[in-house]
Protein backbone atom coordinates (compact mmCIF):
# COMPACT_ATOMS: atom_id res chain seq x y z
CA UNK A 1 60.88 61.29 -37.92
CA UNK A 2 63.90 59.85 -36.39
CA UNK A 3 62.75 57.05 -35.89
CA UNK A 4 61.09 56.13 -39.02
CA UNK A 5 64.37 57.01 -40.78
CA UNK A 6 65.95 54.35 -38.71
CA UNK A 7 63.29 52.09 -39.81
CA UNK A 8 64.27 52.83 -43.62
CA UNK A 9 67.69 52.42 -42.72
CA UNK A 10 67.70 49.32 -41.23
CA UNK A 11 65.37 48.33 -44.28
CA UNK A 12 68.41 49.33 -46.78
CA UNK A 13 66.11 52.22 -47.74
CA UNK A 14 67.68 55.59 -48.59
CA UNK A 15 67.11 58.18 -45.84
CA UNK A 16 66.23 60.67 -48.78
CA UNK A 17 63.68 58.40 -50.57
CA UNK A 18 62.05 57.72 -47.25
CA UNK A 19 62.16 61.22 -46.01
CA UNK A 20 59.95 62.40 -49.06
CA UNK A 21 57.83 59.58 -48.58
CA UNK A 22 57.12 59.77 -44.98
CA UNK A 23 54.26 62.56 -44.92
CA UNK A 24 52.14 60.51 -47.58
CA UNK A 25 52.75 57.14 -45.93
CA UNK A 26 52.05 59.12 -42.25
CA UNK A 27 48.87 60.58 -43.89
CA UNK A 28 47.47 56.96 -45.17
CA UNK A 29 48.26 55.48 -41.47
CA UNK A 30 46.34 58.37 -39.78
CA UNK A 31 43.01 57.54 -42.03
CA UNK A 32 43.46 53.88 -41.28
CA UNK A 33 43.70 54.76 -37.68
CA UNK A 34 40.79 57.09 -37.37
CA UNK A 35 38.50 54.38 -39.77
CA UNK A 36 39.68 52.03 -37.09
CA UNK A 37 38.84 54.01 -34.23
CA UNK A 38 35.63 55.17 -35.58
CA UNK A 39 34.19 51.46 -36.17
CA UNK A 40 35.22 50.79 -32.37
CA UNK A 41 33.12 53.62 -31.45
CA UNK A 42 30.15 51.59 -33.51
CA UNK A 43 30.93 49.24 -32.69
């Protein structure tokens, strides 16, 4: 989480807007990543 909010604040985004988006934006990466993994396996 730290380091995400560095992200955002390096970005110029506020810590609070990021921090309540983080979970949804972490959730979308985590299907993308399993997808990805998945069609590797199938490959």
């Amino acid at each position: 989480m730290g380091a995400a909010l560095s992200l955002a604040q390096a970005l110029g985004i506020n810590a609070l807007i990021a921090a309540e988006l983080l979970p949804e934006i972490e959730a979308v990466m985590v299907r993308k990543l399993n997808e990805q993994m998945k069609g590797r396996r199938n490959g």
